[in-house]
C-alpha atoms as a PDB file:
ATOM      1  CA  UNK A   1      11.633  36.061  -9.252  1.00  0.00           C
ATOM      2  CA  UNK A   2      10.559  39.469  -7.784  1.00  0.00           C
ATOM      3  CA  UNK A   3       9.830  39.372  -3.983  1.00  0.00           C
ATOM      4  CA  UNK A   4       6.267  41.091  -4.000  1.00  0.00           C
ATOM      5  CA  UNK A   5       6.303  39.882  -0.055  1.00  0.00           C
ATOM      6  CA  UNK A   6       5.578  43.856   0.623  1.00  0.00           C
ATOM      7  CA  UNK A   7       2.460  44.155  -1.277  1.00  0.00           C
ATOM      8  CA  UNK A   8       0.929  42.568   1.758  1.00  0.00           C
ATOM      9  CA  UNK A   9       2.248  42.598   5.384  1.00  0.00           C
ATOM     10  CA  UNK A  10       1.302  40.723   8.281  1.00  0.00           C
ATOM     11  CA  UNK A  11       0.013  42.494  10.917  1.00  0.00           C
ATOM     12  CA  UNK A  12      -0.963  39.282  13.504  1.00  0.00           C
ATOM     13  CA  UNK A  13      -1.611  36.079  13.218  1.00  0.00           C
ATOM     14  CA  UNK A  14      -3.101  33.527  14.968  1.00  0.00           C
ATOM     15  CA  UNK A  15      -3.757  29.449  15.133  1.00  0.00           C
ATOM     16  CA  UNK A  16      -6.898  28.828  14.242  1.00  0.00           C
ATOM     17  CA  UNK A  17      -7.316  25.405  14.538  1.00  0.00           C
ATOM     18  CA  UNK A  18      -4.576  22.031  13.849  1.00  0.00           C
ATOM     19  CA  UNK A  19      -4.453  18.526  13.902  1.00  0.00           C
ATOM     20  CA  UNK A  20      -1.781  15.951  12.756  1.00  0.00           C
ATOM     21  CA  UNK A  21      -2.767  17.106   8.910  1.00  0.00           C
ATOM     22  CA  UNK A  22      -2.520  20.709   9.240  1.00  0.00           C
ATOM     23  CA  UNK A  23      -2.779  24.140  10.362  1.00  0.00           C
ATOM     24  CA  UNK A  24      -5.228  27.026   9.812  1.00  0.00           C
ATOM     25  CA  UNK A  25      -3.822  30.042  10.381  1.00  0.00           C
ATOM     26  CA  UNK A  26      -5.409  33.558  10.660  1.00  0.00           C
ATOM     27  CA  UNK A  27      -3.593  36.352   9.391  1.00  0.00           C
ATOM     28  CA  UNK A  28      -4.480  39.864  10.022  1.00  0.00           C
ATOM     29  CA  UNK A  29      -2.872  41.606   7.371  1.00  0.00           C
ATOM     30  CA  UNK A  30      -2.085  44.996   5.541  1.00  0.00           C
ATOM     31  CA  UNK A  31      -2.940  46.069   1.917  1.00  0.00           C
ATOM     32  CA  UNK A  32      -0.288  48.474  -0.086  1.00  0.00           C
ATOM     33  CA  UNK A  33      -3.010  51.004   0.103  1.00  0.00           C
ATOM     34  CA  UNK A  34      -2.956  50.992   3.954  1.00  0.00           C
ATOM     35  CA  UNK A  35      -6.704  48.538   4.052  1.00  0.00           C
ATOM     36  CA  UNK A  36      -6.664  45.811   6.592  1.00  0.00           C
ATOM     37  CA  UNK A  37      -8.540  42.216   6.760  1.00  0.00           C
ATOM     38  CA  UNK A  38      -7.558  38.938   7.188  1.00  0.00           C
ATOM     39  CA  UNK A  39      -5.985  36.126   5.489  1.00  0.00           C
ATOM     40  CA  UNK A  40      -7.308  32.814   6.032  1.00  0.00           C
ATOM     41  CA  UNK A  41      -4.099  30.262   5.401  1.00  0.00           C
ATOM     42  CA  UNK A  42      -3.881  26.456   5.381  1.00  0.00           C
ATOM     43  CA  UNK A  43      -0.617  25.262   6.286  1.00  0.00           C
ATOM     44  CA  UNK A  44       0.225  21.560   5.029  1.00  0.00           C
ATOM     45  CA  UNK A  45       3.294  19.859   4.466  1.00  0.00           C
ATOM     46  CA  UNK A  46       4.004  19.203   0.318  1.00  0.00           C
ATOM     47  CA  UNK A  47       3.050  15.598  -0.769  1.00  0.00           C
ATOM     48  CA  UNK A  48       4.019  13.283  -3.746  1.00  0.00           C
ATOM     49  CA  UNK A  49       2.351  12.560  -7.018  1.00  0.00           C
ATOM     50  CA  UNK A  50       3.508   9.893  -9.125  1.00  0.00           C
ATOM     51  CA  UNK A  51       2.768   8.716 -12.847  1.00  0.00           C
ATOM     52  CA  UNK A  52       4.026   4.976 -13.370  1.00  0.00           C
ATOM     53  CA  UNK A  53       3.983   4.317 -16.716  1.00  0.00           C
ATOM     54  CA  UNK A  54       4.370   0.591 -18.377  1.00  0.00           C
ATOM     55  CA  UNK A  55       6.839   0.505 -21.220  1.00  0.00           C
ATOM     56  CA  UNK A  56       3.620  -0.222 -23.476  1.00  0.00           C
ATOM     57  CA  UNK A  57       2.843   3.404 -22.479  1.00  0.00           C
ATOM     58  CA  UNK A  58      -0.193   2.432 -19.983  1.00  0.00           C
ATOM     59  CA  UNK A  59      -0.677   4.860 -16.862  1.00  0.00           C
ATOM     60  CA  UNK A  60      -1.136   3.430 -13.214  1.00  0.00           C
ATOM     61  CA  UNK A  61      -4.373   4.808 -11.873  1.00  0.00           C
ATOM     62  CA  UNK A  62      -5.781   4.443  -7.982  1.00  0.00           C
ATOM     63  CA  UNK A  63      -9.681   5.444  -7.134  1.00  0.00           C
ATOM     64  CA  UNK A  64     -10.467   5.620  -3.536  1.00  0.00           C
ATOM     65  CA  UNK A  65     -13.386   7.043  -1.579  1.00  0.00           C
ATOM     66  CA  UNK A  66     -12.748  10.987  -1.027  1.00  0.00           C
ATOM     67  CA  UNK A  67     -14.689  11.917   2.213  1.00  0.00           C
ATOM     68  CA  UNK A  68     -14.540  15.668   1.557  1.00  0.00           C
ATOM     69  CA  UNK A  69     -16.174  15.295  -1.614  1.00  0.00           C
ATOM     70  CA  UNK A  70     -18.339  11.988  -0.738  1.00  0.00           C
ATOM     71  CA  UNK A  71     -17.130  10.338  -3.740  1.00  0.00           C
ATOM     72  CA  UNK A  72     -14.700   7.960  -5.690  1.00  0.00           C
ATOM     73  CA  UNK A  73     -12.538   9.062  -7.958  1.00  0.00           C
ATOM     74  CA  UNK A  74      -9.579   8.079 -10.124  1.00  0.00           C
ATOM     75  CA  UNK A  75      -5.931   9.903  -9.457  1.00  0.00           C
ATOM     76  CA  UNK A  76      -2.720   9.183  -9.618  1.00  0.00           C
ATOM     77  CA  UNK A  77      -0.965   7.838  -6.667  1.00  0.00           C
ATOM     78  CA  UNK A  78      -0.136  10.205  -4.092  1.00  0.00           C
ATOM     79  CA  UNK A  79       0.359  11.413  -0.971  1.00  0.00           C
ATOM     80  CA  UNK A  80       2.349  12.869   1.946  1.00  0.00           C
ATOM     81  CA  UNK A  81       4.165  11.137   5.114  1.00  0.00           C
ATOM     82  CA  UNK A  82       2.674  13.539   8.454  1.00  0.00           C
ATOM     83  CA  UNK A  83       5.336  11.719  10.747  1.00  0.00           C
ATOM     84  CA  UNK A  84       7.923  12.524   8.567  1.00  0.00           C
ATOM     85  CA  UNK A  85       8.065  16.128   6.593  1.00  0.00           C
ATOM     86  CA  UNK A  86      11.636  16.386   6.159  1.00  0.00           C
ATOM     87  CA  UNK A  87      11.368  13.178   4.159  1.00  0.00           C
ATOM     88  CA  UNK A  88      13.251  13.308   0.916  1.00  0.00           C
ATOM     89  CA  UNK A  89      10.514  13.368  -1.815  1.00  0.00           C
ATOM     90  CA  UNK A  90      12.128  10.842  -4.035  1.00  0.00           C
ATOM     91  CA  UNK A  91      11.841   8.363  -1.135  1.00  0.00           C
ATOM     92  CA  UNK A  92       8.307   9.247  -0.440  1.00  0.00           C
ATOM     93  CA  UNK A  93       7.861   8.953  -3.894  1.00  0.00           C
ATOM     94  CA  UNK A  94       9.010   5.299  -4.051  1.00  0.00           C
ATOM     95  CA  UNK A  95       7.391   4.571  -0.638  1.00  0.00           C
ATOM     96  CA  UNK A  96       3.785   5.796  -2.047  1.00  0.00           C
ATOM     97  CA  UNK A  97       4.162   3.944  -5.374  1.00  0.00           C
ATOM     98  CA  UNK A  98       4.576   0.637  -3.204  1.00  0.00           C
ATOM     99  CA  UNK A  99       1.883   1.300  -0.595  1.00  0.00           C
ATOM    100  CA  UNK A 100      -0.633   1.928  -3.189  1.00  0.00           C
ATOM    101  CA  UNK A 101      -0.113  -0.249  -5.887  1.00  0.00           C
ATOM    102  CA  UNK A 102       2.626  -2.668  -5.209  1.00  0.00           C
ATOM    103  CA  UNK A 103       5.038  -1.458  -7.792  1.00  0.00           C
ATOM    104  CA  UNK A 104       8.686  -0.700  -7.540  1.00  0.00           C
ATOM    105  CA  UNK A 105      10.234   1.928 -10.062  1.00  0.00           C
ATOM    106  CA  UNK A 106      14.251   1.230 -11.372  1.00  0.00           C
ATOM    107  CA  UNK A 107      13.769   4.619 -12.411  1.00  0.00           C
ATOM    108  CA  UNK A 108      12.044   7.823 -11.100  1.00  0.00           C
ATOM    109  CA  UNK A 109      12.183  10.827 -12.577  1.00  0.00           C
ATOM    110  CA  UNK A 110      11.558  14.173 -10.868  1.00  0.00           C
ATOM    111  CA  UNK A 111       9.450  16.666 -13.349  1.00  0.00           C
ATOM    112  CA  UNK A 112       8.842  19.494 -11.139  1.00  0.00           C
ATOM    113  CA  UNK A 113       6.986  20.951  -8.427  1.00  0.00           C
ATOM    114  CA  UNK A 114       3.590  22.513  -8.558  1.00  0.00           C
ATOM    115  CA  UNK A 115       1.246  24.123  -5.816  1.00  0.00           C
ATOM    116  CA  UNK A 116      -1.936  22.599  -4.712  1.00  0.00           C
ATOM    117  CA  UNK A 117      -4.260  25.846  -4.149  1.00  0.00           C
ATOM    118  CA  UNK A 118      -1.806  28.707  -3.322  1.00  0.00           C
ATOM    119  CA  UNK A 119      -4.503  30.925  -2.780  1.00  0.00           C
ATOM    120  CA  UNK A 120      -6.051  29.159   0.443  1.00  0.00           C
ATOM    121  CA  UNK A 121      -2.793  26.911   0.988  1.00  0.00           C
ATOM    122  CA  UNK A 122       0.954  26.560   1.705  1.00  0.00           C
ATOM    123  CA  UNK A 123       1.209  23.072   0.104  1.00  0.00           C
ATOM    124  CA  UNK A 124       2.544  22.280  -3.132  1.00  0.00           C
ATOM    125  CA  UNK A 125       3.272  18.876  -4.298  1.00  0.00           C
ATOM    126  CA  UNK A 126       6.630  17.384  -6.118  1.00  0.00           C
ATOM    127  CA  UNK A 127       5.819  15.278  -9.457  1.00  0.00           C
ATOM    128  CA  UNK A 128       7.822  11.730 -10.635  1.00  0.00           C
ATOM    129  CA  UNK A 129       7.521   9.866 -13.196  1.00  0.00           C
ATOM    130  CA  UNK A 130       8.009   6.025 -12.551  1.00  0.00           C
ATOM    131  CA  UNK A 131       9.430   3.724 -15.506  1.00  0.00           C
ATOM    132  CA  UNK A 132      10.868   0.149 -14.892  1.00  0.00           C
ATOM    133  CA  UNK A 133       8.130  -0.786 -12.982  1.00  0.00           C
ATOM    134  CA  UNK A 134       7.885  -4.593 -11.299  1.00  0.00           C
ATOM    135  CA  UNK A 135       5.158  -5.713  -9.034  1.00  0.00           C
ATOM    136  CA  UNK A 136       4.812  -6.553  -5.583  1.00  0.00           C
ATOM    137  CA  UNK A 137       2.511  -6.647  -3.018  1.00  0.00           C
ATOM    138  CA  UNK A 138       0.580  -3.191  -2.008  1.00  0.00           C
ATOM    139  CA  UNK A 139       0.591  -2.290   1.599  1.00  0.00           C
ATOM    140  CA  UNK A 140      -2.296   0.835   2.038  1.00  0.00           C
ATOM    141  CA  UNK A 141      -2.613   2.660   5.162  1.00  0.00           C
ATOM    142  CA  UNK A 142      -6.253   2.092   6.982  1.00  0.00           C
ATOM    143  CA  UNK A 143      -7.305   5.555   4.912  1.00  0.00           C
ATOM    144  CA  UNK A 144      -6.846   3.552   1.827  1.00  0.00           C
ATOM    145  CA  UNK A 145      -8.410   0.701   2.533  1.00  0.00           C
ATOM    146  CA  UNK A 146     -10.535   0.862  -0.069  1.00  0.00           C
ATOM    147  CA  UNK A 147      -8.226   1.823  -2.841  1.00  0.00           C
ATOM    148  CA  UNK A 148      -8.552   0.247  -6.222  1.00  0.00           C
ATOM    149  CA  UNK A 149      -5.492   0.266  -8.364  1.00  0.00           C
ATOM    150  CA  UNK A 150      -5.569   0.006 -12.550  1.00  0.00           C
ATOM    151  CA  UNK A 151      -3.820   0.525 -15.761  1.00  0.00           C
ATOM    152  CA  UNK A 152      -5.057   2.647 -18.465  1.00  0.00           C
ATOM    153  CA  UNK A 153      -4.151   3.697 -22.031  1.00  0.00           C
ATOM    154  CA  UNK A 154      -2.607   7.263 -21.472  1.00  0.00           C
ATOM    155  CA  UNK A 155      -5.414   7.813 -24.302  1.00  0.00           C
ATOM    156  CA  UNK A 156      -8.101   6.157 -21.696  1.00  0.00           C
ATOM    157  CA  UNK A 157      -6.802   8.683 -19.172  1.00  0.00           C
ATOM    158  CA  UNK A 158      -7.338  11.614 -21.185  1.00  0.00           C
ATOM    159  CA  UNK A 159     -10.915  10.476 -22.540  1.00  0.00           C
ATOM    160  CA  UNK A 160     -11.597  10.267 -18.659  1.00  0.00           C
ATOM    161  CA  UNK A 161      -9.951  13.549 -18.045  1.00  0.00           C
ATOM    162  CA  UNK A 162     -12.020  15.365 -20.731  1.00  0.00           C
ATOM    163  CA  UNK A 163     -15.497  13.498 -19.928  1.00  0.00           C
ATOM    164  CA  UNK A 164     -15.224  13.955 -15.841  1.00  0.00           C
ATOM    165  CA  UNK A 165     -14.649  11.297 -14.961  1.00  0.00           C
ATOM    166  CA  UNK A 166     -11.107  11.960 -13.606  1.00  0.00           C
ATOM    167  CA  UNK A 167     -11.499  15.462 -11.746  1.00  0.00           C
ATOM    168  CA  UNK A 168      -8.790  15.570  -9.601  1.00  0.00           C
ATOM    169  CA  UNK A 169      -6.880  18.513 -10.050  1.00  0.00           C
ATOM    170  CA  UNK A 170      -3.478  17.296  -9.225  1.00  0.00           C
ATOM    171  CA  UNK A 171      -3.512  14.400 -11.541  1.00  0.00           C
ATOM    172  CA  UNK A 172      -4.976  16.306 -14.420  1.00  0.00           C
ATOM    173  CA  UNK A 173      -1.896  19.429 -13.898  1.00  0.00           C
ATOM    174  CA  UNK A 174       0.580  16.466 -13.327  1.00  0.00           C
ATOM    175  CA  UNK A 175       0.007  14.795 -16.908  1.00  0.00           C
ATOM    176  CA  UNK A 176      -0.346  18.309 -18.569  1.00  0.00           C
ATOM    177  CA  UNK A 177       3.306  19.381 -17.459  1.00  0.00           C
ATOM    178  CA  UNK A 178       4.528  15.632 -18.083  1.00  0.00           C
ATOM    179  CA  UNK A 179       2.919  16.440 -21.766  1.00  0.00           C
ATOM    180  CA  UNK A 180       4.539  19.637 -21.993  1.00  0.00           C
ATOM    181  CA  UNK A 181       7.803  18.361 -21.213  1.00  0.00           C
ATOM    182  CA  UNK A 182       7.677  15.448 -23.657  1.00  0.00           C
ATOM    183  CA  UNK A 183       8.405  13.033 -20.646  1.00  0.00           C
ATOM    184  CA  UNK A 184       5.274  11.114 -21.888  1.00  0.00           C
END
Protein backbone atom coordinates (compact mmCIF):
# COMPACT_ATOMS: atom_id res chain seq x y z
CA UNK A 1 0.00 0.00 0.00
CA UNK A 2 1.25 3.49 -1.07
CA UNK A 3 1.87 5.91 1.89
CA UNK A 4 -0.20 9.02 0.58
CA UNK A 5 0.55 10.39 4.40
CA UNK A 6 2.09 13.60 2.37
CA UNK A 7 -0.92 14.56 0.53
CA UNK A 8 -1.93 16.13 3.79
CA UNK A 9 0.35 17.34 6.65
CA UNK A 10 -0.36 18.31 10.02
CA UNK A 11 0.31 21.56 10.87
CA UNK A 12 -1.17 21.57 14.84
CA UNK A 13 -3.34 19.84 16.60
CA UNK A 14 -5.20 20.10 19.47
CA UNK A 15 -7.64 18.09 22.13
CA UNK A 16 -10.79 19.05 21.64
CA UNK A 17 -12.68 17.37 24.00
CA UNK A 18 -12.31 13.35 25.76
CA UNK A 19 -13.88 11.17 28.02
CA UNK A 20 -13.33 7.43 28.91
CA UNK A 21 -14.84 6.63 25.15
CA UNK A 22 -12.79 8.86 23.15
CA UNK A 23 -10.98 11.71 21.84
CA UNK A 24 -11.76 14.59 19.45
CA UNK A 25 -8.98 15.92 18.07
CA UNK A 26 -8.48 19.13 15.98
CA UNK A 27 -6.08 19.09 13.34
CA UNK A 28 -4.90 22.09 11.57
CA UNK A 29 -3.63 20.78 8.51
CA UNK A 30 -1.96 21.40 5.01
CA UNK A 31 -3.33 20.59 1.47
CA UNK A 32 -0.68 19.43 -1.43
CA UNK A 33 -1.61 22.66 -3.04
CA UNK A 34 -0.30 24.70 -0.05
CA UNK A 35 -4.49 25.43 1.35
CA UNK A 36 -4.93 25.12 5.03
CA UNK A 37 -8.14 24.11 7.32
CA UNK A 38 -8.78 21.78 9.77
CA UNK A 39 -9.41 18.23 10.32
CA UNK A 40 -11.90 17.28 12.75
CA UNK A 41 -10.74 13.52 14.06
CA UNK A 42 -12.40 11.07 16.46
CA UNK A 43 -10.03 8.93 18.10
CA UNK A 44 -11.54 5.51 19.51
CA UNK A 45 -10.06 2.39 20.33
CA UNK A 46 -11.16 -0.67 17.58
CA UNK A 47 -14.03 -2.89 18.95
CA UNK A 48 -15.34 -6.48 18.16
CA UNK A 49 -18.12 -7.71 15.98
CA UNK A 50 -19.16 -11.15 16.10
CA UNK A 51 -21.56 -13.45 13.92
CA UNK A 52 -22.51 -16.74 15.94
CA UNK A 53 -23.97 -18.92 13.77
CA UNK A 54 -26.00 -22.31 14.85
CA UNK A 55 -24.97 -25.34 12.85
CA UNK A 56 -28.68 -25.13 11.37
CA UNK A 57 -27.23 -21.93 9.81
CA UNK A 58 -29.34 -19.41 12.18
CA UNK A 59 -27.54 -15.96 13.03
CA UNK A 60 -27.40 -14.60 16.73
CA UNK A 61 -28.92 -11.15 16.71
CA UNK A 62 -28.95 -8.46 19.87
CA UNK A 63 -31.36 -5.12 19.66
CA UNK A 64 -30.73 -2.62 22.29
CA UNK A 65 -31.77 1.00 22.73
CA UNK A 66 -29.17 3.33 20.71
CA UNK A 67 -29.22 6.78 22.52
CA UNK A 68 -27.51 8.62 19.66
CA UNK A 69 -30.07 7.63 17.34
CA UNK A 70 -33.13 7.35 19.98
CA UNK A 71 -33.93 4.02 18.76
CA UNK A 72 -33.75 0.10 18.90
CA UNK A 73 -32.21 -1.71 16.57
CA UNK A 74 -30.99 -5.19 15.69
CA UNK A 75 -26.93 -5.84 15.28
CA UNK A 76 -24.72 -8.23 15.80
CA UNK A 77 -22.97 -8.47 19.03
CA UNK A 78 -20.31 -6.12 19.59
CA UNK A 79 -18.30 -3.99 21.27
CA UNK A 80 -15.02 -2.68 22.73
CA UNK A 81 -13.34 -3.08 26.38
CA UNK A 82 -12.29 1.05 27.37
CA UNK A 83 -10.25 -0.36 30.45
CA UNK A 84 -8.48 -2.55 28.41
CA UNK A 85 -7.28 -1.51 24.61
CA UNK A 86 -4.40 -3.66 24.33
CA UNK A 87 -6.82 -6.54 24.79
CA UNK A 88 -6.30 -9.30 22.31
CA UNK A 89 -9.39 -9.15 19.99
CA UNK A 90 -10.03 -12.83 19.96
CA UNK A 91 -10.50 -12.60 23.75
CA UNK A 92 -12.71 -9.64 23.52
CA UNK A 93 -14.36 -11.42 21.00
CA UNK A 94 -15.24 -14.40 23.25
CA UNK A 95 -15.78 -12.06 26.26
CA UNK A 96 -18.58 -9.98 24.18
CA UNK A 97 -20.26 -13.12 22.79
CA UNK A 98 -20.80 -14.21 26.58
CA UNK A 99 -21.81 -10.83 28.02
CA UNK A 100 -24.41 -10.39 25.47
CA UNK A 101 -25.92 -13.47 24.78
CA UNK A 102 -24.64 -16.17 27.00
CA UNK A 103 -22.95 -18.23 24.38
CA UNK A 104 -19.54 -19.75 24.31
CA UNK A 105 -17.85 -20.41 20.80
CA UNK A 106 -15.36 -23.88 20.46
CA UNK A 107 -14.46 -22.09 17.49
CA UNK A 108 -13.88 -18.43 16.39
CA UNK A 109 -12.81 -17.48 13.36
CA UNK A 110 -11.14 -14.16 12.54
CA UNK A 111 -12.47 -12.76 8.92
CA UNK A 112 -10.87 -9.49 8.81
CA UNK A 113 -10.78 -6.06 9.88
CA UNK A 114 -12.83 -3.20 8.59
CA UNK A 115 -13.05 0.62 9.56
CA UNK A 116 -16.01 2.13 11.19
CA UNK A 117 -16.14 5.77 9.44
CA UNK A 118 -12.50 6.53 8.43
CA UNK A 119 -13.44 9.74 7.29
CA UNK A 120 -14.49 11.30 10.80
CA UNK A 121 -12.75 8.34 12.83
CA UNK A 122 -9.64 6.34 13.83
CA UNK A 123 -11.64 3.20 14.81
CA UNK A 124 -12.00 0.19 12.88
CA UNK A 125 -13.44 -2.93 14.17
CA UNK A 126 -12.03 -6.78 13.90
CA UNK A 127 -14.80 -9.39 12.59
CA UNK A 128 -15.27 -13.35 14.03
CA UNK A 129 -17.26 -15.70 13.21
CA UNK A 130 -18.50 -17.97 16.16
CA UNK A 131 -19.43 -21.79 15.40
CA UNK A 132 -19.78 -24.47 18.22
CA UNK A 133 -21.83 -22.42 20.12
CA UNK A 134 -23.31 -23.69 23.81
CA UNK A 135 -25.31 -21.56 26.10
CA UNK A 136 -24.86 -20.01 29.28
CA UNK A 137 -25.93 -17.34 31.19
CA UNK A 138 -25.50 -13.57 29.68
CA UNK A 139 -23.87 -11.08 31.91
CA UNK A 140 -24.56 -7.26 30.11
CA UNK A 141 -22.91 -4.28 31.36
CA UNK A 142 -25.54 -1.53 32.91
CA UNK A 143 -25.40 0.07 29.06
CA UNK A 144 -27.01 -3.08 27.96
CA UNK A 145 -29.42 -3.53 30.21
CA UNK A 146 -31.93 -3.60 27.97
CA UNK A 147 -30.51 -5.85 25.35
CA UNK A 148 -32.65 -8.45 23.71
CA UNK A 149 -30.86 -11.37 22.22
CA UNK A 150 -32.43 -13.75 19.14
CA UNK A 151 -31.81 -16.18 16.43
CA UNK A 152 -32.69 -15.63 12.93
CA UNK A 153 -32.62 -17.45 9.56
CA UNK A 154 -29.47 -15.87 7.84
CA UNK A 155 -32.41 -15.43 5.13
CA UNK A 156 -34.53 -13.47 8.03
CA UNK A 157 -31.43 -11.33 8.47
CA UNK A 158 -31.12 -10.32 5.03
CA UNK A 159 -35.01 -9.67 4.49
CA UNK A 160 -34.39 -7.30 7.59
CA UNK A 161 -31.27 -5.92 6.09
CA UNK A 162 -32.96 -5.07 2.74
CA UNK A 163 -36.42 -3.75 4.34
CA UNK A 164 -34.63 -1.42 7.23
CA UNK A 165 -35.15 -2.90 9.62
CA UNK A 166 -31.51 -3.82 10.46
CA UNK A 167 -29.53 -0.46 9.67
CA UNK A 168 -26.57 -0.81 11.42
CA UNK A 169 -23.75 -0.37 9.34
CA UNK A 170 -21.30 -2.64 10.94
CA UNK A 171 -23.49 -5.63 10.97
CA UNK A 172 -24.71 -5.18 7.46
CA UNK A 173 -20.53 -4.78 6.08
CA UNK A 174 -19.76 -7.72 8.53
CA UNK A 175 -22.21 -10.34 6.78
CA UNK A 176 -21.35 -8.89 3.26
CA UNK A 177 -17.50 -9.76 3.66
CA UNK A 178 -18.52 -13.09 5.61
CA UNK A 179 -20.65 -13.65 2.16
CA UNK A 180 -17.87 -12.77 0.06
CA UNK A 181 -15.58 -15.02 1.66
CA UNK A 182 -17.89 -18.04 1.60
CA UNK A 183 -17.47 -18.31 5.50
CA UNK A 184 -21.35 -18.33 5.56
Amino acid sequence: MADDSADIETIGSRVAYENRWMRVREDVIRRRDGSEGIYGVVEKPDFVVVVPAEDDGRLHLVQQFRYPVRARHWEFPQGSWEAAPEMDPLEVARGELQEETGLRAEHMSYAGHLFQGYGYSTQGYHIFLASGLSRGAASPEAEEQDLVARAFAASEVERMICEGEIRDATTVATLGLLRLKGLL
